[in-house]
Each structure stands twice: as structure tokens, then as C-alpha cells.
N, C-alpha and C. Protein backbone atom coordinates (compact mmCIF):
# COMPACT_ATOMS: atom_id res chain seq x y z
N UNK A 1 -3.95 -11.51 295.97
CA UNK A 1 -3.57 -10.40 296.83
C UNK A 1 -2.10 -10.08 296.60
N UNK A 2 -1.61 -8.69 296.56
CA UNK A 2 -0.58 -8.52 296.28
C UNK A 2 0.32 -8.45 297.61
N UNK A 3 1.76 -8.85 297.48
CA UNK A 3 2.73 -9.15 298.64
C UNK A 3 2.81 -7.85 299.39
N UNK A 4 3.40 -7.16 300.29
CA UNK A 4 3.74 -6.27 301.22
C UNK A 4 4.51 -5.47 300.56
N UNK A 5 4.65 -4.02 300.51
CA UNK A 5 6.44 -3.82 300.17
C UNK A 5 6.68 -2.28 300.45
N UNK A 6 7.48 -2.32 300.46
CA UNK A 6 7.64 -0.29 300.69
C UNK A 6 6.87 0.17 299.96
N UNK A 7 6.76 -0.20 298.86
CA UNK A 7 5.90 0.99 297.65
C UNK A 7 4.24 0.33 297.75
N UNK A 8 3.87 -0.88 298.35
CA UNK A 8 2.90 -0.91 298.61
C UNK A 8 2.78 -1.62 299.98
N UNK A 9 2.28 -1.17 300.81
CA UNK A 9 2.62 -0.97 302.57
C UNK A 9 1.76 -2.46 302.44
N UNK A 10 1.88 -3.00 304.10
CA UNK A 10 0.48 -4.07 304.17
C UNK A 10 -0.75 -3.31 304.90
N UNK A 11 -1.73 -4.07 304.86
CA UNK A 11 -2.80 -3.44 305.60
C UNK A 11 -2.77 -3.04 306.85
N UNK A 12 -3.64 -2.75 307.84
CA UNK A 12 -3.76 -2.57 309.34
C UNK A 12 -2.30 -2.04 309.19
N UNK A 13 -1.71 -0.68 309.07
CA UNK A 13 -0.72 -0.17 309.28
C UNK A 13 0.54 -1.12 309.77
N UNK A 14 0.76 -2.57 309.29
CA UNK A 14 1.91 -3.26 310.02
C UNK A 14 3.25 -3.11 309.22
N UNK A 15 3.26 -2.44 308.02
CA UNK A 15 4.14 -1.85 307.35
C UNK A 15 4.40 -0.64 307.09
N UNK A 16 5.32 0.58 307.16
CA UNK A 16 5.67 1.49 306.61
C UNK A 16 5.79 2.07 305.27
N UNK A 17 5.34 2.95 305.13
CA UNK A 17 5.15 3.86 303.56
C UNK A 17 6.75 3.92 303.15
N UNK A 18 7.47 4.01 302.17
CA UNK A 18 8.31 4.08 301.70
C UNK A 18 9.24 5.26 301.78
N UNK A 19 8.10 6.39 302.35
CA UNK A 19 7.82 7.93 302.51
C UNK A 19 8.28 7.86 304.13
N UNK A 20 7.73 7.38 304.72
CA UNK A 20 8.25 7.21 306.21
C UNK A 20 9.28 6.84 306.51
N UNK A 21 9.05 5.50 306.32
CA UNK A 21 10.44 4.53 306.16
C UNK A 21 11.79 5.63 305.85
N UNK A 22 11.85 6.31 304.81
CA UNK A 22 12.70 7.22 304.45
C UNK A 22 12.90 8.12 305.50
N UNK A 23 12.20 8.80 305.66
CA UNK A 23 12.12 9.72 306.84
C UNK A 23 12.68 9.58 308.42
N UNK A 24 12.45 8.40 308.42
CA UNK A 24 12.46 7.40 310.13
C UNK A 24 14.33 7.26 309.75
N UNK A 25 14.89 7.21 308.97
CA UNK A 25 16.79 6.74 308.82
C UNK A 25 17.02 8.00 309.44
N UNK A 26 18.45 7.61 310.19
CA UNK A 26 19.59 8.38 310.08
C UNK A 26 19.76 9.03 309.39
N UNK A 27 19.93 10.51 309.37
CA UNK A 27 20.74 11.31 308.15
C UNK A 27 22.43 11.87 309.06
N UNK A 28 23.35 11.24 308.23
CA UNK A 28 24.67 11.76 308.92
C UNK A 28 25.78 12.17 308.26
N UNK A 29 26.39 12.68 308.36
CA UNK A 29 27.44 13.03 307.14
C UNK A 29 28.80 11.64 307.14
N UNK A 30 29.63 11.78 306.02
CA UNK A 30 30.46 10.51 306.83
C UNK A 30 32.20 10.93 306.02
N UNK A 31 32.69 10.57 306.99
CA UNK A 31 33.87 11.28 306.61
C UNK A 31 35.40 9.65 306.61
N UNK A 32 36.62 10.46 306.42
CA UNK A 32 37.57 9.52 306.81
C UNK A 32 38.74 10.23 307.10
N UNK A 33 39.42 9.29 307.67
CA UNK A 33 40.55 10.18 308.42
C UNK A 33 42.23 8.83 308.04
N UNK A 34 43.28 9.14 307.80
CA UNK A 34 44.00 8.07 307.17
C UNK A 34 45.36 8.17 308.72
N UNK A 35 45.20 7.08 308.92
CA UNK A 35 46.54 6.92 309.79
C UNK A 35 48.24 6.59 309.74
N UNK A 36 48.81 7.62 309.50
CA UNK A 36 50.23 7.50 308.82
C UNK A 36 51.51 7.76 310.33
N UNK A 37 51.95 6.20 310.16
CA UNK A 37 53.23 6.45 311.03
C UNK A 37 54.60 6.71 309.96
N UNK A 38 55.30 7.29 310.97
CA UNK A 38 57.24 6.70 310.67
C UNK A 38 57.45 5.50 310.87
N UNK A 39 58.99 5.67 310.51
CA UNK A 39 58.94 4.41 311.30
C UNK A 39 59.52 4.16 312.70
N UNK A 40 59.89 5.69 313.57
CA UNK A 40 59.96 5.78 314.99
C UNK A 40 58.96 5.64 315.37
N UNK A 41 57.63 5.68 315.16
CA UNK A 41 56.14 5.52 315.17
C UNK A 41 55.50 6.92 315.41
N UNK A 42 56.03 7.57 315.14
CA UNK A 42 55.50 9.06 315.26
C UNK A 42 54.36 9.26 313.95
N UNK A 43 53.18 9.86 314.64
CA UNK A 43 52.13 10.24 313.82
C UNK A 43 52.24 11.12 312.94
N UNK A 44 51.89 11.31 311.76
CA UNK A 44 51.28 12.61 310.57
C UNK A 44 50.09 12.84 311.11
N UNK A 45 50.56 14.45 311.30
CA UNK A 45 49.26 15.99 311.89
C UNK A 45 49.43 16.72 310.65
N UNK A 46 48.21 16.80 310.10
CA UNK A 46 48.72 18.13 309.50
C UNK A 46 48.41 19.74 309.93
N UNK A 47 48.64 20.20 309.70
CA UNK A 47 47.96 21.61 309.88
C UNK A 47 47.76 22.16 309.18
N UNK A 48 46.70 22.61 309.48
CA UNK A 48 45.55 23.25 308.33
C UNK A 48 45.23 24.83 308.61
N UNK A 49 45.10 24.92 307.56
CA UNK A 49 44.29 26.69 307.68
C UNK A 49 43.16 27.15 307.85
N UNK A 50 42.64 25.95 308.14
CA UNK A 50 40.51 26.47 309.03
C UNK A 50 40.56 26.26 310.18
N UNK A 51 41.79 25.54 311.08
CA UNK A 51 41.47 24.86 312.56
C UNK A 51 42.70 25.27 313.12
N UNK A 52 42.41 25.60 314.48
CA UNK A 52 43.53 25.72 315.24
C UNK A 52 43.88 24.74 315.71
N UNK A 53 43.52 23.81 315.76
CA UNK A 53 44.02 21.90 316.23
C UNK A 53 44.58 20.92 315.16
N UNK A 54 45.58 19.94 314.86
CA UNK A 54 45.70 19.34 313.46
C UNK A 54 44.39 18.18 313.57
N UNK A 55 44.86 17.57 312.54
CA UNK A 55 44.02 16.61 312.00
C UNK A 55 44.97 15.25 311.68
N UNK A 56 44.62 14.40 311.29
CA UNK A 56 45.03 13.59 310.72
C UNK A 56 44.70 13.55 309.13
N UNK A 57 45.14 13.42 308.10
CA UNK A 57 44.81 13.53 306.75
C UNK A 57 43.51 12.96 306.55
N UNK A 58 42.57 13.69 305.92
CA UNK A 58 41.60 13.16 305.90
C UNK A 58 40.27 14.32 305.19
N UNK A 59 39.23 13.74 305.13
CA UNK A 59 38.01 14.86 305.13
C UNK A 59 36.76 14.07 304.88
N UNK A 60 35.59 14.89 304.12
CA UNK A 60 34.08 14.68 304.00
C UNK A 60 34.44 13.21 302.43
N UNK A 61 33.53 12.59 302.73
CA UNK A 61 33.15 11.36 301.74
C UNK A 61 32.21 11.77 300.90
N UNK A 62 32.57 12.03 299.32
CA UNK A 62 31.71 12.56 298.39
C UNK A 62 30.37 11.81 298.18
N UNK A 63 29.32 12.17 297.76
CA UNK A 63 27.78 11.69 297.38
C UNK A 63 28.63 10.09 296.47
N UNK A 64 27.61 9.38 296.98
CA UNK A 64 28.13 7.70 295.75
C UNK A 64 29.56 7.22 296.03
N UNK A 65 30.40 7.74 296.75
CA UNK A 65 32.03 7.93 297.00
C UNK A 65 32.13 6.91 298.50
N UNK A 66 33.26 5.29 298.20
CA UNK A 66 33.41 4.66 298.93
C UNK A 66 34.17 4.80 299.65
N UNK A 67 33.68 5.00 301.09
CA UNK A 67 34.66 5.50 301.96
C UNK A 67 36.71 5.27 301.87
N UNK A 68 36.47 3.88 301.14
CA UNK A 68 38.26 3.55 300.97
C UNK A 68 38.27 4.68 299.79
N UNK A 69 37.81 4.77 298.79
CA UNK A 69 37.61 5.48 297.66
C UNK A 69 38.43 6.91 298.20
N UNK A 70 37.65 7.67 299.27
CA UNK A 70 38.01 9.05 299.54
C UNK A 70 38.72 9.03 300.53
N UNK A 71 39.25 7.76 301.33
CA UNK A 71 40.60 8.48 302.03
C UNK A 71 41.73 8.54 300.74
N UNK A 72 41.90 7.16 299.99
CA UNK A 72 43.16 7.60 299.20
C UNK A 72 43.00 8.84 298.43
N UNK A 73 41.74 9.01 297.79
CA UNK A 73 41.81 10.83 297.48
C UNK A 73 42.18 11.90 298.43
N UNK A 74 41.83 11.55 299.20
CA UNK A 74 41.95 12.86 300.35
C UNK A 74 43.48 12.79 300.65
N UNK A 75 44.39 11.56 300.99
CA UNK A 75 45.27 11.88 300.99
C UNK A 75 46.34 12.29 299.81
N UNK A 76 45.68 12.01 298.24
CA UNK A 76 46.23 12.37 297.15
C UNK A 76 46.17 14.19 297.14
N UNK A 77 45.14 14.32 297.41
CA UNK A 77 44.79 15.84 297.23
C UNK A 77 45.56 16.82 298.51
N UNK A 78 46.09 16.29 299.59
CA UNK A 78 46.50 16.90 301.02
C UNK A 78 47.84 16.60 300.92
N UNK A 79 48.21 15.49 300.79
CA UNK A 79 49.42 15.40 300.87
C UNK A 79 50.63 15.09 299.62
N UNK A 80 49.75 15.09 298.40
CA UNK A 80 50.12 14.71 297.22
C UNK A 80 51.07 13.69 296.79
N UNK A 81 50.57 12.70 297.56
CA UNK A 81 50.85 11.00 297.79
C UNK A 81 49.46 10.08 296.93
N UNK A 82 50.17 9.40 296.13
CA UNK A 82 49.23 8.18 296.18
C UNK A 82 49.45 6.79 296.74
N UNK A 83 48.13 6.70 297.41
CA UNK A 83 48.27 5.81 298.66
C UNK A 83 47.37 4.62 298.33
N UNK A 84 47.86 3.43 298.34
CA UNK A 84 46.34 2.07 298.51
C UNK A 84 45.89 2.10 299.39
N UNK A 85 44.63 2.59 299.64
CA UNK A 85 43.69 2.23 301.13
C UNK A 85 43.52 0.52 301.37
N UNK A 86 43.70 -0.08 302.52
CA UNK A 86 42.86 -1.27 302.21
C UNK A 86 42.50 -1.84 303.06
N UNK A 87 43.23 -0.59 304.62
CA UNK A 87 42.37 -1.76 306.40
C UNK A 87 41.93 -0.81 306.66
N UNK A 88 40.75 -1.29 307.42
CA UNK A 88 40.43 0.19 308.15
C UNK A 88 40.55 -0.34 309.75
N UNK A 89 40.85 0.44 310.33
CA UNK A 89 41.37 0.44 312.16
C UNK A 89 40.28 0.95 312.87
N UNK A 90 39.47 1.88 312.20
CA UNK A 90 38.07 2.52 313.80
C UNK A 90 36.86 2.93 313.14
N UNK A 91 36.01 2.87 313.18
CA UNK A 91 34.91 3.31 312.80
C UNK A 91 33.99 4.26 314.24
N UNK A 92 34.14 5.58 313.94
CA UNK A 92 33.26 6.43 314.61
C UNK A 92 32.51 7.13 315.34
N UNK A 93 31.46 6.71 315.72
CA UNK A 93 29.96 8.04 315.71
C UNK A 93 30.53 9.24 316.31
N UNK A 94 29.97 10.30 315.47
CA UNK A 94 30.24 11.18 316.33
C UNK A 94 28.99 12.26 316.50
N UNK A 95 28.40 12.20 317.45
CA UNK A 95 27.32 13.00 318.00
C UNK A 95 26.83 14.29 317.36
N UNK A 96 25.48 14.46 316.91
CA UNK A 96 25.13 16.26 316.85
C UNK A 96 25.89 16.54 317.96
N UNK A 97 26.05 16.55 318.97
CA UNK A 97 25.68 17.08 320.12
C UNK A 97 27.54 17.51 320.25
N UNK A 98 28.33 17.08 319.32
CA UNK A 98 29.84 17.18 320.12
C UNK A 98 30.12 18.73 320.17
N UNK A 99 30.70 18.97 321.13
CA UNK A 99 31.23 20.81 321.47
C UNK A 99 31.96 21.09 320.31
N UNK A 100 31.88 22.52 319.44
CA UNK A 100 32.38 22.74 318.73
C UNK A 100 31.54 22.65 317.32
N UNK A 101 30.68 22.12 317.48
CA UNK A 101 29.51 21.84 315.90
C UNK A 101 28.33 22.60 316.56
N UNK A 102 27.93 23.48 315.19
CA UNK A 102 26.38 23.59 315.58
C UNK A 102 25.52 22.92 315.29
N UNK A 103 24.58 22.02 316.23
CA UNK A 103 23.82 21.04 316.01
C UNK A 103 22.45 21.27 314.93
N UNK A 104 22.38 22.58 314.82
CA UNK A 104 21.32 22.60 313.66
C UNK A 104 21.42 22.85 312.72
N UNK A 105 22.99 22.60 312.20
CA UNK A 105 23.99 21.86 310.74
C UNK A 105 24.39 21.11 310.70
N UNK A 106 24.78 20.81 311.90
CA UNK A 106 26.00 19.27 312.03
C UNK A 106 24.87 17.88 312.52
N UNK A 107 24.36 16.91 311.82
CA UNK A 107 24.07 16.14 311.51
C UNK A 107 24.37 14.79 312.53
N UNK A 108 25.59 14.99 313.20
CA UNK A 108 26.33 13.94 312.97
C UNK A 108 27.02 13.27 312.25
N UNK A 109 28.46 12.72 312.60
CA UNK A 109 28.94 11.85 311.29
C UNK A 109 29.58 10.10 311.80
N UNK A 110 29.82 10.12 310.72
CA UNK A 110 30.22 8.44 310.92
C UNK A 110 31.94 8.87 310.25
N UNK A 111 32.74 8.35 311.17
CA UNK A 111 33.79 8.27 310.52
C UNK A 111 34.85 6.97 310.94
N UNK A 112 35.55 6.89 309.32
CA UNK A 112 36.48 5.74 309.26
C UNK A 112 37.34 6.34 309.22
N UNK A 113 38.79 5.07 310.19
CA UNK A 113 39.75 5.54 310.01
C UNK A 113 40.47 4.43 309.31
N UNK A 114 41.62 4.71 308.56
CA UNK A 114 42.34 3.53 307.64
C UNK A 114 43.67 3.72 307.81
N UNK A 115 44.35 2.79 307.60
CA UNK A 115 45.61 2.24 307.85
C UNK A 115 46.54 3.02 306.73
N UNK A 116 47.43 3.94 306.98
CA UNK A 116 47.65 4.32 305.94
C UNK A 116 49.48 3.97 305.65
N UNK A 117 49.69 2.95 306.84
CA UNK A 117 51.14 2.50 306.91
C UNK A 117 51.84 2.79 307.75
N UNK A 118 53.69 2.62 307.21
CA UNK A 118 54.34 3.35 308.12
C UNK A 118 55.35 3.85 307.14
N UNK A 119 55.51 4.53 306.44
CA UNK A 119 56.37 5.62 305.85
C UNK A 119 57.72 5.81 306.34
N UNK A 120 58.81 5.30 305.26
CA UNK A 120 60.06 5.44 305.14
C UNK A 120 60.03 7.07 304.52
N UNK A 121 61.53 7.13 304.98
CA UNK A 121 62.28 8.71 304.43
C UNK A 121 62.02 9.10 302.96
N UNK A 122 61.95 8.44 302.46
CA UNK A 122 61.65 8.62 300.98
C UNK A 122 60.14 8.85 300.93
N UNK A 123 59.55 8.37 301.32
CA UNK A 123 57.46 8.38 301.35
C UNK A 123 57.48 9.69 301.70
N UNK A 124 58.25 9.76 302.99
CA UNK A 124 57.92 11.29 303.66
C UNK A 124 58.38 12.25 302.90
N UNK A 125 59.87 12.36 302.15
CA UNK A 125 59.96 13.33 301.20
C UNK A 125 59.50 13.66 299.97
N UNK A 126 58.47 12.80 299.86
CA UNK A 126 57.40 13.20 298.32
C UNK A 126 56.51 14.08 298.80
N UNK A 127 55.98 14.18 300.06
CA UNK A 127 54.67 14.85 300.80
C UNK A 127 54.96 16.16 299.90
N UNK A 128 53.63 16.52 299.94
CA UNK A 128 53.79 17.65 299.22
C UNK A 128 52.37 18.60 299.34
N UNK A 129 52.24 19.36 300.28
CA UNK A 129 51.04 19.99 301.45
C UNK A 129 50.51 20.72 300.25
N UNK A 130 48.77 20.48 300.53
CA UNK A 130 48.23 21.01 299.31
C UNK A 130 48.38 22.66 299.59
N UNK A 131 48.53 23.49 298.70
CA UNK A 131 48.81 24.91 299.45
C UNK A 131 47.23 25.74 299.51
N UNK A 132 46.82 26.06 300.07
CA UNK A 132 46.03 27.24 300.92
C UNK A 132 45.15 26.21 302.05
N UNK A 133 45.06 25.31 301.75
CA UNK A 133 44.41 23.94 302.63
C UNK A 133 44.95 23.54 303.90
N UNK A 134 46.66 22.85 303.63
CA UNK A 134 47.92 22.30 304.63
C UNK A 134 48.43 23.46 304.73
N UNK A 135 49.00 23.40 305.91
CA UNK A 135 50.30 24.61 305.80
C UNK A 135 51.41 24.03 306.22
N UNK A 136 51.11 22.17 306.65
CA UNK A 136 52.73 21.71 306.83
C UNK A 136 51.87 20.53 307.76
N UNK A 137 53.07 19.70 307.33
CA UNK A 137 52.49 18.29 307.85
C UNK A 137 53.99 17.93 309.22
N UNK A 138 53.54 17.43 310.35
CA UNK A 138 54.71 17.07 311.12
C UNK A 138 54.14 15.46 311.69
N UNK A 139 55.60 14.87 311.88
CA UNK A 139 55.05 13.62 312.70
C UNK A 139 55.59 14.20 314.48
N UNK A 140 54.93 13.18 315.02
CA UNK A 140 54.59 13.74 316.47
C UNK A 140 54.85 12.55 317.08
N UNK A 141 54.87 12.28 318.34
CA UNK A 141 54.51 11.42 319.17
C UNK A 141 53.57 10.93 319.62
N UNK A 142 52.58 9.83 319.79
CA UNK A 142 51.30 9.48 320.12
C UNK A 142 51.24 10.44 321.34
N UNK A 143 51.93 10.55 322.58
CA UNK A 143 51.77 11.27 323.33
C UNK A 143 51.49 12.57 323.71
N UNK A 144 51.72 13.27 322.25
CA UNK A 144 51.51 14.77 321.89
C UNK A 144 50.00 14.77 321.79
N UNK A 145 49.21 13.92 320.89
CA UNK A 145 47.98 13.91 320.83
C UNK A 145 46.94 14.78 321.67
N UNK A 146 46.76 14.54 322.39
CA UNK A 146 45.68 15.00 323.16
C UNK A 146 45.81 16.86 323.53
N UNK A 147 47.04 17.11 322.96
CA UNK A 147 47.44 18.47 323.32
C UNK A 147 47.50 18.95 321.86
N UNK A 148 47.25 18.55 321.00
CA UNK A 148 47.33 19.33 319.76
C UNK A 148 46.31 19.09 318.91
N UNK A 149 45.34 18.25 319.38
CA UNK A 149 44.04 17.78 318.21
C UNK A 149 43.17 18.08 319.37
N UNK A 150 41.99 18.06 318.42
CA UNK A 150 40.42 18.63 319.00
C UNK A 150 40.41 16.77 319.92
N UNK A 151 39.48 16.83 321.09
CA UNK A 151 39.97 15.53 322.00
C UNK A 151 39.02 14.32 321.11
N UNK A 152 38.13 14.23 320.89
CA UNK A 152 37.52 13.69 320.01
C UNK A 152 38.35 12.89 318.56
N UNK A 153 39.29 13.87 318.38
CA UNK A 153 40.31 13.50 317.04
C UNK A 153 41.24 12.97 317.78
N UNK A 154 41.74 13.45 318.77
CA UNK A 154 43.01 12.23 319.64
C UNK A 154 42.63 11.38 320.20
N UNK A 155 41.07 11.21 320.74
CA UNK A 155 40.99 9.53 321.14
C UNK A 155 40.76 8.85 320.02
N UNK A 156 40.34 8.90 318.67
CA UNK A 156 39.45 8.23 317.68
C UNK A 156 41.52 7.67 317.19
N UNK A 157 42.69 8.97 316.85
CA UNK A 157 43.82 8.20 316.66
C UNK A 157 44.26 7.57 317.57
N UNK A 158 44.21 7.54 318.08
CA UNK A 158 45.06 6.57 319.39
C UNK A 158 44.41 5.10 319.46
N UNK A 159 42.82 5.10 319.54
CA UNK A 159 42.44 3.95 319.22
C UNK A 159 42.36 3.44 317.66
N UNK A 160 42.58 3.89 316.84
CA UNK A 160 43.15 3.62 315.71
C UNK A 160 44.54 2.87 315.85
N UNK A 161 45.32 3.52 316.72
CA UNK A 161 47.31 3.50 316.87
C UNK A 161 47.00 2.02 317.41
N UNK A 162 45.98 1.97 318.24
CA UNK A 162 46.15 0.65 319.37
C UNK A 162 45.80 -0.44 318.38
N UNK A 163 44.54 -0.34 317.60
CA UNK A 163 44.23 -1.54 316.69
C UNK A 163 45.05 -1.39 315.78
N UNK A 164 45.93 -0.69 315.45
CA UNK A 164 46.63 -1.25 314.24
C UNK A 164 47.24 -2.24 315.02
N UNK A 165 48.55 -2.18 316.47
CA UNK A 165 49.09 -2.78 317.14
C UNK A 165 48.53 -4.05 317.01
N UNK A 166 47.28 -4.23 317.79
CA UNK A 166 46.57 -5.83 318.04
C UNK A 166 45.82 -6.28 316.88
N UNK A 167 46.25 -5.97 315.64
CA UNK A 167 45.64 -6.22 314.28
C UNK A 167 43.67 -6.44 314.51
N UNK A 168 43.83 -5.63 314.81
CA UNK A 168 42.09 -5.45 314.75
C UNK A 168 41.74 -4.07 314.97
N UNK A 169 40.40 -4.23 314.66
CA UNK A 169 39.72 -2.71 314.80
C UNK A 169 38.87 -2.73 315.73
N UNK A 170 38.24 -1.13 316.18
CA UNK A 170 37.56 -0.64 317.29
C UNK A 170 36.51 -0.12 316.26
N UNK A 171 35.00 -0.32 317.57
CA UNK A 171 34.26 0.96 316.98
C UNK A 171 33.99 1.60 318.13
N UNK A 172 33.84 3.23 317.93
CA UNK A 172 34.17 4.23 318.60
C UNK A 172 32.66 4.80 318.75
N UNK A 173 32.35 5.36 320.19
CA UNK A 173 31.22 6.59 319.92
C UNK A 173 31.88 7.94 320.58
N UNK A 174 31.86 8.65 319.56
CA UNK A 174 32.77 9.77 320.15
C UNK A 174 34.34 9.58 320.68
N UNK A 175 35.47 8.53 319.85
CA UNK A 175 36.23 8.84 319.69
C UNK A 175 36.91 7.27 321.36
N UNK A 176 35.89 6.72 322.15
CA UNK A 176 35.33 5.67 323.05
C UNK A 176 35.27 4.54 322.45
N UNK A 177 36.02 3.61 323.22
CA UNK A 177 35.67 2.21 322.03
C UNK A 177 34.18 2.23 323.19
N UNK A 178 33.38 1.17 322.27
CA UNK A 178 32.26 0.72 322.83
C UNK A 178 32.37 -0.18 323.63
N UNK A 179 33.23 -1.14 322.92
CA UNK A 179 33.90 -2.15 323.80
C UNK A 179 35.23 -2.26 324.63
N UNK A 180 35.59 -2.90 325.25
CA UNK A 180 37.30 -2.55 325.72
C UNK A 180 37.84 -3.37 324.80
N UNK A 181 38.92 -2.35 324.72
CA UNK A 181 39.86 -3.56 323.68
C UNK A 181 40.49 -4.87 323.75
N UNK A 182 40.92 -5.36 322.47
CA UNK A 182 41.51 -6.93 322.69
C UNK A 182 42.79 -6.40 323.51
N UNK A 183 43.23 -8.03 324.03
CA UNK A 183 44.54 -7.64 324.48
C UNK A 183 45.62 -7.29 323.95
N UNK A 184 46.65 -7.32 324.35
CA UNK A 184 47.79 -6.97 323.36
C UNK A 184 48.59 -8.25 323.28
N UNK A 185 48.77 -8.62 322.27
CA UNK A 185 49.68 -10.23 321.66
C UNK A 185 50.85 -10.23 322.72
């Protein structure tokens, strides 16, 4: 008798078709977003020319493309920096359902956020805003946040800002740790 397997199910329906199985996953898009201080600790926003809110450097994760893979692209291509990705601080969900997406395109996504340092005067004067994309990158105050990013994008940095602090990471649903955070050292 042959073993069980996706491509050949077991009997009495106690396994899934390979066809189902497929069907039954998540489909979500997945993105990354890179977290860049000063060293007063003021955040990198950039501003962009599709959104009236900034962002943090970042975007969509190409087909086969490892999420560390496409933040340092994304910030090569936005800010025309090359950057080593190598912590990541928050991981995600973010709902069909969030205000502002139409849910019968928007999928949902999963997004990482990564450590992208803290940038001396010299780092900051290489930036170099991709043109019709950026229209200018500023650092800010954590406290500005919530008044200049979509709210979803200012809680997901801030709990990013906090785990870099307590050297650990959060995972987020909608920008919410799931859990409460560690303490602070």
C-alpha cells in the first residue's frame, strides 16, 4: 500500500488533495519597512508622491525575494544608500479589512520591519531621494508619528523604536503588539 501524501491523499477523506490544501493557505502580500534613526533619535519619513502620509523607507517584497533581501533594496533604490539588513524589530499582520485598502484587492499583508541603525552626519548626507518616487526624506521625532503617518504605520514604528530599545522584537496585528512588551532594562 502506498504511504499518504499531498499528491496522493489517504483514504476515507483524512487527507487533503494537494489542490485543496493549496487553496485552504493564506494568500497575502508581504512587504518591509526599514527603521532609520539619528543619532538625536529622530526618525527617517520619507515623503512620497502617491501618499499624503510618510512612510518609513520601505515597500512590496518581490516573487522568490527574501524579505532582508528587499528592505536593503528598497532602501538602495529610495534612498540611494547601501545598507546591511540583519535584525528585524516587528513583524506585522495587517488586515483586508484596514481603512484605506480595498478589500477586494488588498489581500492582506505581512510586514517586517528591520533595524536599519542610527545614522551619523555623513550617512545622512549621502541620502539621495529617488526622484519622481521621494520627494524628500526628514528625521522627526518619535512623537510626531502619529500625526504624520497613516496610524497603522505609526504604531507598527514606534513598536519597532521600543524593541530596538529592549533588544527584542514584537509581533504586531495591525500595527498592536499581540503581546505586551518586555520591560525596559
Amino acid at each position: 500500500m502506498t504511504s499518504p501524501s499531498l499528491n496522493n491523499p489517504a483514504p476515507h477523506g483524512t487527507a487533503m488533495s494537494a489542490a485543496t490544501y493549496a487553496a485552504s493557505r493564506a494568500t497575502l502580500w508581504t512587504g518591509v519597512s526599514v527603521l532609520i534613526t539619528d543619532t538625536a533619535g529622530h526618525i527617517l519619513l520619507e515623503r512620497v508622491t502617491y501618499r499624503t502620509t510618510r512612510l518609513l523607507p520601505g515597500g512590496a517584497v518581490d516573487t522568490r525575494e527574501a524579505p532582508v533581501r528587499a528592505a536593503a533594496r528598497e532602501v538602495l533604490e529610495e534612498l540611494g544608500v547601501h545598507l546591511p539588513i540583519s535584525r528585524a524589530l516587528a513583524l506585522d499582520w495587517v488586515p483586508s479589512t484596514t481603512p484605506g485598502y480595498a478589500p477586494a484587492t488588498f489581500p492582506g499583508e505581512i510586514i517586517y520591519v528591520f533595524d536599519g541603525g542610527t545614522w551619523n552626519s555623513e550617512q545622512i548626507a549621502a541620502i539621495r531621494p529617488r526622484p519622481g518616487e521621494i520627494e524628500d526624506v526628514d528625521f522627526v521625532d518619535p512623537d510626531e508619528l502619529p500625526a504624520l503617518m497613516a496610524p497603522g504605520n505609526a504604531r507598527r514604528a514606534l513598536a519597532a523604536l521600543h524593541a530596538r530599545a529592549t533588544d527584542g522584537a514584537v509581533v504586531l496585528e495591525d500595527g498592536y503588539p499581540i503581546t505586551p512588551p518586555p520591560p525596559a532594562p
